[in-house]
C-alpha atoms as a PDB file:
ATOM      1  CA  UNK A   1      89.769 112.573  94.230  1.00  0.00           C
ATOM      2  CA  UNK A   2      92.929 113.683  91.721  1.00  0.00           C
ATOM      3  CA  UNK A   3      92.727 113.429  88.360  1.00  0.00           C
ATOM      4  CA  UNK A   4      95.039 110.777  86.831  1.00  0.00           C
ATOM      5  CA  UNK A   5      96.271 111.601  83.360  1.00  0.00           C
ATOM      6  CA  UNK A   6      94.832 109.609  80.208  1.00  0.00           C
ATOM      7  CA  UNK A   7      97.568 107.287  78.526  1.00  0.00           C
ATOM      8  CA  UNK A   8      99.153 109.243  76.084  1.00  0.00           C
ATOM      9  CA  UNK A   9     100.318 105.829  74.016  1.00  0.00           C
ATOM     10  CA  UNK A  10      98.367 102.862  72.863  1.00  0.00           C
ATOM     11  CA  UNK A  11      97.811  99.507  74.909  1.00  0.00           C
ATOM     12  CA  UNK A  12     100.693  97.203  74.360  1.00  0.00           C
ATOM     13  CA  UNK A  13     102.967 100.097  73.838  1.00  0.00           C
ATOM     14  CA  UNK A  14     106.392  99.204  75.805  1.00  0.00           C
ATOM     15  CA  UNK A  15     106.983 101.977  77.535  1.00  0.00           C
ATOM     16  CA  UNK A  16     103.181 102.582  78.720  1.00  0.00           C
ATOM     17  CA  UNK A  17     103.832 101.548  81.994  1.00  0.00           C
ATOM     18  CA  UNK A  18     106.290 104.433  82.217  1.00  0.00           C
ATOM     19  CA  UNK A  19     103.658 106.482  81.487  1.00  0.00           C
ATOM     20  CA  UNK A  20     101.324 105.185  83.933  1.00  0.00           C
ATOM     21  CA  UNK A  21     104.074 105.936  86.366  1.00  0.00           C
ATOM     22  CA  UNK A  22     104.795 109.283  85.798  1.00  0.00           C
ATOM     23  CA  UNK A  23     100.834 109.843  85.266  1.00  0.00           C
ATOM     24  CA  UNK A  24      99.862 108.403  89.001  1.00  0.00           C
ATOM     25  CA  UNK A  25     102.995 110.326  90.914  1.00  0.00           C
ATOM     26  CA  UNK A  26     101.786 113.131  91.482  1.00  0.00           C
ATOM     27  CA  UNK A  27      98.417 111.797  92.895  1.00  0.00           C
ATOM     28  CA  UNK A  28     100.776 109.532  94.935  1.00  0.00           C
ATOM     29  CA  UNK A  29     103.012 112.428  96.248  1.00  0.00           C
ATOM     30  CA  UNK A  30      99.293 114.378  97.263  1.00  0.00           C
ATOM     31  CA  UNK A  31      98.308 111.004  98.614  1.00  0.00           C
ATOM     32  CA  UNK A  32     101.343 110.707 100.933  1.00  0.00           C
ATOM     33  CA  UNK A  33     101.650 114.300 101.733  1.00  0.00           C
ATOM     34  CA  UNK A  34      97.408 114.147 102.731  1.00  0.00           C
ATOM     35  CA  UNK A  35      98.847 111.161 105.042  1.00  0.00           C
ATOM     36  CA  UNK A  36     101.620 113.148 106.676  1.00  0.00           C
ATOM     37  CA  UNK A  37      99.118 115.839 107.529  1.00  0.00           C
ATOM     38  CA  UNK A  38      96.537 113.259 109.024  1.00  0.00           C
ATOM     39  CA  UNK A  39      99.412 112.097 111.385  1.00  0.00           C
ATOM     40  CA  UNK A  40     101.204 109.296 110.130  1.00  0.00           C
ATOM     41  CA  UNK A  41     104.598 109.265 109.237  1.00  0.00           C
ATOM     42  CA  UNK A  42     105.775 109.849 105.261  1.00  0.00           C
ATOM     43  CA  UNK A  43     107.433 106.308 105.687  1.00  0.00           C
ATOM     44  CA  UNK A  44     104.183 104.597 106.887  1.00  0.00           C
ATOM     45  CA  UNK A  45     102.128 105.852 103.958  1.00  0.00           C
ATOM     46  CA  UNK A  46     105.132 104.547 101.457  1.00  0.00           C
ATOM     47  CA  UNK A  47     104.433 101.415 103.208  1.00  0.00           C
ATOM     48  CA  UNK A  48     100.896 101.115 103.000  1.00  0.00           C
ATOM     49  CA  UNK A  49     100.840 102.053  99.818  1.00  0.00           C
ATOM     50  CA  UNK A  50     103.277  99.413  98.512  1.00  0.00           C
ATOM     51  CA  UNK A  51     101.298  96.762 100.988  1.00  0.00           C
ATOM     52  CA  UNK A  52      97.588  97.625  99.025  1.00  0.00           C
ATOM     53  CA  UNK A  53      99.175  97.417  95.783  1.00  0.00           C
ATOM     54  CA  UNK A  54     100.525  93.813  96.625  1.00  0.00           C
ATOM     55  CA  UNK A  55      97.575  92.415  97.792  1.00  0.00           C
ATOM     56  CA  UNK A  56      95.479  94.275  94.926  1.00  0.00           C
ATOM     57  CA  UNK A  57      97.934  92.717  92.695  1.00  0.00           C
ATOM     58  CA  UNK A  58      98.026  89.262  94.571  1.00  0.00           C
ATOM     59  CA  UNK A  59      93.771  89.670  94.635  1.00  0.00           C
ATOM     60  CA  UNK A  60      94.258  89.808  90.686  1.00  0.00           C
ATOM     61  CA  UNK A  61      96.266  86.335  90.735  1.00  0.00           C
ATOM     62  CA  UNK A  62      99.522  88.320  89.948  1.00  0.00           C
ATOM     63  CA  UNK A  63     102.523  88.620  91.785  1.00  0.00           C
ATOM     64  CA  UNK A  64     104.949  91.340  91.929  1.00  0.00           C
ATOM     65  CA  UNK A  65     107.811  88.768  90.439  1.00  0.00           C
ATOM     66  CA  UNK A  66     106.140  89.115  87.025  1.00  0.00           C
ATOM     67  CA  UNK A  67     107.147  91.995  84.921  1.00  0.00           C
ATOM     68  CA  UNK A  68     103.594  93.914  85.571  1.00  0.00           C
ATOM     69  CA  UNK A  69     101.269  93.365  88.567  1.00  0.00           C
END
């Protein structure tokens, strides 16, 4: 498992989900590349990537319409 940065700003901080972002693409670029290397194509692990966090945000009763998931 990759290590995800700590936030670097407090909770409620505007800009933290910036931070969250840039803190979660690297593990996201490993992810994709670990994908690519298993098989699949670097377009079908974007996809299912953006598909799980949907439905984790839909499973939290939020939608990706609102500002944050």
């Amino acid at each position: 498992m990759t290590n995800v940065p700590a936030p670097t700003v407090a909770a409620g901080d505007e800009s933290r989900h910036l931070f969250c972002q840039m803190a979660i693409e690297i593990p996201l670029q490993d992810l994709i590349q670990a994908a690519v290397k298993a098989g699949w194509e670097e377009t079908e692990g974007l996809t299912a990537i953006i598909e799980v966090a949907d439905t984790l945000c839909w499973l939290t009763g939020r939608t990706r319409s609102s500002t944050r998931c």
